[in-house]
C-alpha atoms as a PDB file:
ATOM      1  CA  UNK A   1     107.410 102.410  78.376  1.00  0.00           C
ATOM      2  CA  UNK A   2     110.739 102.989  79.861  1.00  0.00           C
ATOM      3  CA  UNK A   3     113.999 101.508  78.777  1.00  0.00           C
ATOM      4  CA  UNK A   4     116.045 100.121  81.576  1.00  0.00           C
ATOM      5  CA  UNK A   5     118.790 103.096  81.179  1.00  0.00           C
ATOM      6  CA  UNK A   6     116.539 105.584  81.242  1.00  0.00           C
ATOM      7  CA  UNK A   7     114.591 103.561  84.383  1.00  0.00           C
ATOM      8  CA  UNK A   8     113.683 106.903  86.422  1.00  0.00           C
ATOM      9  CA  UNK A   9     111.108 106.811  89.743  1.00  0.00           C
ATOM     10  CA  UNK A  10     109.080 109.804  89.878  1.00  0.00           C
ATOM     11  CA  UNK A  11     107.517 109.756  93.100  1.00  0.00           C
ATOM     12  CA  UNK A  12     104.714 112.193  93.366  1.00  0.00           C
ATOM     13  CA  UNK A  13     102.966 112.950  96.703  1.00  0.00           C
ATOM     14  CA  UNK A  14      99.592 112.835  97.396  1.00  0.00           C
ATOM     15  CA  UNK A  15      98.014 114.696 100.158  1.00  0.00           C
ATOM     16  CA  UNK A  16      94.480 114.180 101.830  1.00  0.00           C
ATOM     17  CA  UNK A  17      93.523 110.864 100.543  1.00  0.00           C
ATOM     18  CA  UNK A  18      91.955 108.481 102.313  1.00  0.00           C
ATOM     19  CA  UNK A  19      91.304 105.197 101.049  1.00  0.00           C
ATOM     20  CA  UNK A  20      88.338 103.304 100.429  1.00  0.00           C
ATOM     21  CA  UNK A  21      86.336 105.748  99.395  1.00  0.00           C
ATOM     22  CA  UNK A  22      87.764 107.781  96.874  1.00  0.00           C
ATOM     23  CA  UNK A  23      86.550 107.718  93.325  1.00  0.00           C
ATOM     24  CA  UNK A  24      88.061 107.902  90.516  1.00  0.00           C
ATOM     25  CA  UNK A  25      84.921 106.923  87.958  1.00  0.00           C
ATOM     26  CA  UNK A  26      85.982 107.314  84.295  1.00  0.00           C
ATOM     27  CA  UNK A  27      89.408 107.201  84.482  1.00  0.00           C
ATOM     28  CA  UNK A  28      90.965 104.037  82.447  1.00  0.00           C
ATOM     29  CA  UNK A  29      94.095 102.982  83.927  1.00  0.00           C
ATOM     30  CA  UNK A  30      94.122  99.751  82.820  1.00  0.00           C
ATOM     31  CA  UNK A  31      96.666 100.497  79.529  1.00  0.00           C
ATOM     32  CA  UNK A  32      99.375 101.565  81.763  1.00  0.00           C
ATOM     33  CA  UNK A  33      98.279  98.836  84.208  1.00  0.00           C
ATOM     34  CA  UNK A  34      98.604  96.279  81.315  1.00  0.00           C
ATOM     35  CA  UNK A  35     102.045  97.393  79.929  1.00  0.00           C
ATOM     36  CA  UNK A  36     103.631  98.098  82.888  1.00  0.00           C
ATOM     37  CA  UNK A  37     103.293  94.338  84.432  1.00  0.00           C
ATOM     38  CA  UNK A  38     104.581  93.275  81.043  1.00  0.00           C
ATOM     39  CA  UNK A  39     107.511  95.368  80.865  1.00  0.00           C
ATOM     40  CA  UNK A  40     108.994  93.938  83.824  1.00  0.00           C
ATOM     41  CA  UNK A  41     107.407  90.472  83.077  1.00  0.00           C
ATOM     42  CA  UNK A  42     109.181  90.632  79.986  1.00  0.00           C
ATOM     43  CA  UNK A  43     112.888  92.583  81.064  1.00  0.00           C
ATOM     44  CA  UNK A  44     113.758  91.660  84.258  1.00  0.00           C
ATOM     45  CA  UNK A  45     114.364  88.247  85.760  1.00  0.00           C
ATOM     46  CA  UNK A  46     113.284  86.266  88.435  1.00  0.00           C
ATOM     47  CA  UNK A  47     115.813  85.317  90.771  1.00  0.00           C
ATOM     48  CA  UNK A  48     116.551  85.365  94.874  1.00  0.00           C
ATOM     49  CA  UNK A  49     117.722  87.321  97.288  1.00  0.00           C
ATOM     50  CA  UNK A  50     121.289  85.055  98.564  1.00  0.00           C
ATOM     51  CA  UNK A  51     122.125  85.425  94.890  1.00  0.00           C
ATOM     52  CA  UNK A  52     121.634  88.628  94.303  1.00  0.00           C
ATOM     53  CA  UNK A  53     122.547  90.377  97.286  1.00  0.00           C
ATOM     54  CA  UNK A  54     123.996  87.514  99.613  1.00  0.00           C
ATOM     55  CA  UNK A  55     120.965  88.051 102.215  1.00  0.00           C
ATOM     56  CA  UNK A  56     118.090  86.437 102.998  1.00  0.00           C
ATOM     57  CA  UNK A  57     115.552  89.093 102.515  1.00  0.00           C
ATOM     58  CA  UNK A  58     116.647  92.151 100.793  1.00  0.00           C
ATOM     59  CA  UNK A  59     113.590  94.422  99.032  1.00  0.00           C
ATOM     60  CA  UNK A  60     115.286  96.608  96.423  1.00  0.00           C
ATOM     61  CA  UNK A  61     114.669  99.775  95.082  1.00  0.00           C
ATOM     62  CA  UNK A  62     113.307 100.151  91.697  1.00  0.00           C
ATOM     63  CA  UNK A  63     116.855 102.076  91.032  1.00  0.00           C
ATOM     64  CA  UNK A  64     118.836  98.542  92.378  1.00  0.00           C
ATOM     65  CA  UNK A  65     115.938  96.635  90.673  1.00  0.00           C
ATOM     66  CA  UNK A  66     117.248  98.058  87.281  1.00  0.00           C
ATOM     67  CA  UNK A  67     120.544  98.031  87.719  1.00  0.00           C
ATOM     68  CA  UNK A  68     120.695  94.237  88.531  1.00  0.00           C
ATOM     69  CA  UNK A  69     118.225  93.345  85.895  1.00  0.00           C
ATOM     70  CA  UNK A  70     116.611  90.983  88.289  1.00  0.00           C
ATOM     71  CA  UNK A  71     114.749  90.451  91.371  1.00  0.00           C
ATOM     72  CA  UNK A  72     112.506  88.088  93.931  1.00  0.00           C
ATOM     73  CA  UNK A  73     108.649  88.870  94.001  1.00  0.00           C
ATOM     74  CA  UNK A  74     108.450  91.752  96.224  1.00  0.00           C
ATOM     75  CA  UNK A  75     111.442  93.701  93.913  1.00  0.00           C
ATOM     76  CA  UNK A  76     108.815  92.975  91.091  1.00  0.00           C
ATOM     77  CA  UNK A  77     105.540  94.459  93.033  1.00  0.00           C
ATOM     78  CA  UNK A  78     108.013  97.434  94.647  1.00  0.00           C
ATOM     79  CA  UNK A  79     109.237  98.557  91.115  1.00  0.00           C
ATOM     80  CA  UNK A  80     105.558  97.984  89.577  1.00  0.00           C
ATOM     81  CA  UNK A  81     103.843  99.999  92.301  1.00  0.00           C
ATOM     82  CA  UNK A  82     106.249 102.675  91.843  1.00  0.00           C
ATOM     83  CA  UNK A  83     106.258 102.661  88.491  1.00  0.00           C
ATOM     84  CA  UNK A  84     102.182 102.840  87.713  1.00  0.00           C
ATOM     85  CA  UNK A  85     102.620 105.510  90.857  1.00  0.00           C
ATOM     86  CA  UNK A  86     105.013 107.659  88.626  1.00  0.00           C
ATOM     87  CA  UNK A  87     102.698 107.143  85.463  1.00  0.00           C
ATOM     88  CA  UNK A  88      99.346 108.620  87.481  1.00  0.00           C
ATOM     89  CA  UNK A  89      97.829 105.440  88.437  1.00  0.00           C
ATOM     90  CA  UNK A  90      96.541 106.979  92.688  1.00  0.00           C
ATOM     91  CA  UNK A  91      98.127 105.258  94.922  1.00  0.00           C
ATOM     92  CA  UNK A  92      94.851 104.494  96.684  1.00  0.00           C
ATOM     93  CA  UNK A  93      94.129 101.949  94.048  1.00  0.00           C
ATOM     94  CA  UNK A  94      97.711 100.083  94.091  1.00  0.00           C
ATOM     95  CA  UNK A  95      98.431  97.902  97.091  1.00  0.00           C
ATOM     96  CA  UNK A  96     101.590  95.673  97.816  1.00  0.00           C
ATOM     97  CA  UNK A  97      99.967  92.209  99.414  1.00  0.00           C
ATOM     98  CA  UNK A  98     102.085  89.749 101.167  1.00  0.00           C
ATOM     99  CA  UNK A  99     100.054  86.144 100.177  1.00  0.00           C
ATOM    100  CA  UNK A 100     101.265  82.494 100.452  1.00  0.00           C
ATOM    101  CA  UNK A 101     101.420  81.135  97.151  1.00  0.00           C
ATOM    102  CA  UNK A 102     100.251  77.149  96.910  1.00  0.00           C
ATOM    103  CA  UNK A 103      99.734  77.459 100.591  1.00  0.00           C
ATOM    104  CA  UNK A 104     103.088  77.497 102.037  1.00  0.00           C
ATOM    105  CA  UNK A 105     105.706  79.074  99.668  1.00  0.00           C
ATOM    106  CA  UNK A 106     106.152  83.264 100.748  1.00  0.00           C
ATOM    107  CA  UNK A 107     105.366  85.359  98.206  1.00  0.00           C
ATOM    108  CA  UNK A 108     104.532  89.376  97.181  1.00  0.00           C
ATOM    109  CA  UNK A 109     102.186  90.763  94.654  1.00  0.00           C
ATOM    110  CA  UNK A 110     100.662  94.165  93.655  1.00  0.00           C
ATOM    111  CA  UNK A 111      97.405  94.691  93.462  1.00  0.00           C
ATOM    112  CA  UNK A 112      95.148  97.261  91.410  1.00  0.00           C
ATOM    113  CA  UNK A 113      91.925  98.574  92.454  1.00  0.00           C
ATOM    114  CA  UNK A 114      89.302  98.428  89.272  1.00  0.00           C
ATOM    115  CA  UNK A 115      86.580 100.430  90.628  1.00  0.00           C
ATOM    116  CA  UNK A 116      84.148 100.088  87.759  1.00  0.00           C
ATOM    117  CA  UNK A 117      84.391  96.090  88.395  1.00  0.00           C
ATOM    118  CA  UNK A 118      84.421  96.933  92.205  1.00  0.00           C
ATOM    119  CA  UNK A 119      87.542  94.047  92.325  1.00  0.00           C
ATOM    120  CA  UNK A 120      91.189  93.806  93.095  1.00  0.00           C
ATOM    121  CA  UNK A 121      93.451  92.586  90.152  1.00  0.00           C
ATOM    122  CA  UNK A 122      96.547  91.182  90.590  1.00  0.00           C
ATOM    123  CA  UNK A 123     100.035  91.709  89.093  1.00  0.00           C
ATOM    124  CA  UNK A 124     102.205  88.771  89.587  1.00  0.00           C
ATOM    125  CA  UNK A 125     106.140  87.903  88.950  1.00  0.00           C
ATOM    126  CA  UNK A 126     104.691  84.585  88.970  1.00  0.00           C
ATOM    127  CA  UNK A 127     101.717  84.503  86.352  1.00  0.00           C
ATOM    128  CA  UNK A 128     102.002  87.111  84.390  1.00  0.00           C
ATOM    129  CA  UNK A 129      98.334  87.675  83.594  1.00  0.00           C
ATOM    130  CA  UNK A 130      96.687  90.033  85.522  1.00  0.00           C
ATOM    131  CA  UNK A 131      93.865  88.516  87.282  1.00  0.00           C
ATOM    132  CA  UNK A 132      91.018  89.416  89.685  1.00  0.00           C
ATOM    133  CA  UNK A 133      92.030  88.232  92.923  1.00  0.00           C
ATOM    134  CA  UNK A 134      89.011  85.640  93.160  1.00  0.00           C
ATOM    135  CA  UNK A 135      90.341  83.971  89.805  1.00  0.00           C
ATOM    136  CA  UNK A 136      93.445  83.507  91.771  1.00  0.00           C
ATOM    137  CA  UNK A 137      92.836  80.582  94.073  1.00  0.00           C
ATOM    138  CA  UNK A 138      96.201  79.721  94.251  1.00  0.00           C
ATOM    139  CA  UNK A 139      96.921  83.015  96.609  1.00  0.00           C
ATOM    140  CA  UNK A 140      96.307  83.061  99.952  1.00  0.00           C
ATOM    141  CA  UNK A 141      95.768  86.621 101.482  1.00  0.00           C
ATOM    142  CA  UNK A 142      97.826  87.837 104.813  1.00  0.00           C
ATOM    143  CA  UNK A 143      97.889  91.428 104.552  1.00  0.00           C
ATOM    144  CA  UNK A 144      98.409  94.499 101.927  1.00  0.00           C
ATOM    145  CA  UNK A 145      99.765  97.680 102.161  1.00  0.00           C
ATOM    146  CA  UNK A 146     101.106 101.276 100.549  1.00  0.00           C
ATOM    147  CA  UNK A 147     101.574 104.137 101.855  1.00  0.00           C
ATOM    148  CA  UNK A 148      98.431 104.649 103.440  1.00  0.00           C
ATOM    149  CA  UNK A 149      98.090 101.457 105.717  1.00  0.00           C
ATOM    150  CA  UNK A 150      98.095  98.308 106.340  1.00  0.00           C
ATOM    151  CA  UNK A 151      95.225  96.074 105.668  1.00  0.00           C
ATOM    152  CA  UNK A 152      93.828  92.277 106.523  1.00  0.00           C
ATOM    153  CA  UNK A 153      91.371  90.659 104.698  1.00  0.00           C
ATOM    154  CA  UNK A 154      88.153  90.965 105.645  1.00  0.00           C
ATOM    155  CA  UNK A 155      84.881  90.213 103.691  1.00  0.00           C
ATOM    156  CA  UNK A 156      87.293  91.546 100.656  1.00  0.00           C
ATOM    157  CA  UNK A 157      91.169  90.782  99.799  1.00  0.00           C
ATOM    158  CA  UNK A 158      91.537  94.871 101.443  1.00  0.00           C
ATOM    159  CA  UNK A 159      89.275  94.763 104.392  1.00  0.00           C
ATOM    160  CA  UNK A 160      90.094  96.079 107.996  1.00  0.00           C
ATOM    161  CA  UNK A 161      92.632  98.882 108.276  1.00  0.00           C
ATOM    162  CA  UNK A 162      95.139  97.375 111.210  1.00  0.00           C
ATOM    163  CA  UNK A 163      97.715 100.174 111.196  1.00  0.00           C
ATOM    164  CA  UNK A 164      99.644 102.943 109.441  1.00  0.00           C
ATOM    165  CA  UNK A 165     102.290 102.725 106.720  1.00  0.00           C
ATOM    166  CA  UNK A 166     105.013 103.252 109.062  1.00  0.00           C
ATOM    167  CA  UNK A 167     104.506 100.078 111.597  1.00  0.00           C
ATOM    168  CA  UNK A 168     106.474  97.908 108.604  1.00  0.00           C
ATOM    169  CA  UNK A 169     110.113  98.970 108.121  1.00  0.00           C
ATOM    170  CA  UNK A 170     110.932  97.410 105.285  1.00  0.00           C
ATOM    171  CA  UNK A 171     108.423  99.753 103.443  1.00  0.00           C
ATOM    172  CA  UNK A 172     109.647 102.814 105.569  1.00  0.00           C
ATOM    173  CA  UNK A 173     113.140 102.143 104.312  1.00  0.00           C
ATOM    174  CA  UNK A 174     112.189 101.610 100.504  1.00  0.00           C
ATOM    175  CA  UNK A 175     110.229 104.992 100.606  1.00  0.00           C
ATOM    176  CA  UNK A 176     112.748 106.761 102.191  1.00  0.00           C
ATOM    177  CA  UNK A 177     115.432 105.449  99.849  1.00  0.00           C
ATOM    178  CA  UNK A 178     113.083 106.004  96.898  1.00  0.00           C
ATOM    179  CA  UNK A 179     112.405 109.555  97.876  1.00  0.00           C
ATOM    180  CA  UNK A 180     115.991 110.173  97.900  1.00  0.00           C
ATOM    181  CA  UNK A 181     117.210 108.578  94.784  1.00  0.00           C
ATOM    182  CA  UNK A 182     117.762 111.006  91.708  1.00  0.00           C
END
């Protein structure tokens, strides 16, 4: 794992995937999965956005993420993704989800695909157990993304495709600004 001075994004681009539907049977991802929720379960600390960056919504970088040592949950699930992203994990099986958490309170998580158990796990600055997404009752599903799309639940917690990547801004500016950090 990654010390927090030597905290480097690799982001590597992947061309031609489309997602659901690619396989990637026999792989085991679920070490780096594992360690890399606990690293920054375990190093980095929960706090908001007016006291970290005087704003009411700011979504760092996983550079600023480092630097300040803390974050709010979609800082978390933004350095995670790119972090299991930079360690090999496809991107196709990582997905940013916007969820209410207890039914009203806001809240970001990342999710990972485990094919072989055909079911979304979550990775949470809230619980730090990683969980399948139906053991996690206190989440309530809006929408998920990457840089693929943007999804709504259907029948699953990723179900209809409802637009590309760059309809949400946020997530445009955060890849831009993560492609152009050294």
């Amino acid at each position: 794992m990654r010390t927090t001075a030597s905290f480097k994004i690799v982001l590597i681009v992947t061309l031609g995937l489309t997602w659901p539907g690619v396989s990637h049977a026999g792989e085991n991802y679920w070490p780096r999965v594992k360690a890399v929720n606990a690293y920054f379960n375990s190093n980095y600390s929960v706090s908001d956005d007016l006291t970290l960056w005087a704003e009411e919504d700011h979504w760092a970088t996983p550079k600023e993420f480092a630097a300040k040592g803390a974050g709010d949950c979609e800082d978390f699930a933004i350095a995670k993704y790119f972090e299991l992203v930079a360690e090999n994990v496809p991107k196709e099986l990582l997905a940013l989800s916007y969820v209410t958490l207890n039914g009203n309170q806001a809240h970001m998580v990342l999710l990972y695909n485990d094919q072989a158990e055909e079911a979304w796990f979550v990775l949470d600055s809230y619980n730090p157990a990683v969980l399948p997404e139906s053991k996690r009752p206190d989440l309530d599903f809006i929408y998920s993304f990457n840089e693929l799309g943007v999804w709504v639940p259907d029948k699953k917690v990723i179900g209809k495709k409802v637009a590309e990547a760059n309809s949400l801004s946020k997530w445009q500016d955060i890849l831009k600004s993560v492609a152009t950090d050294d």
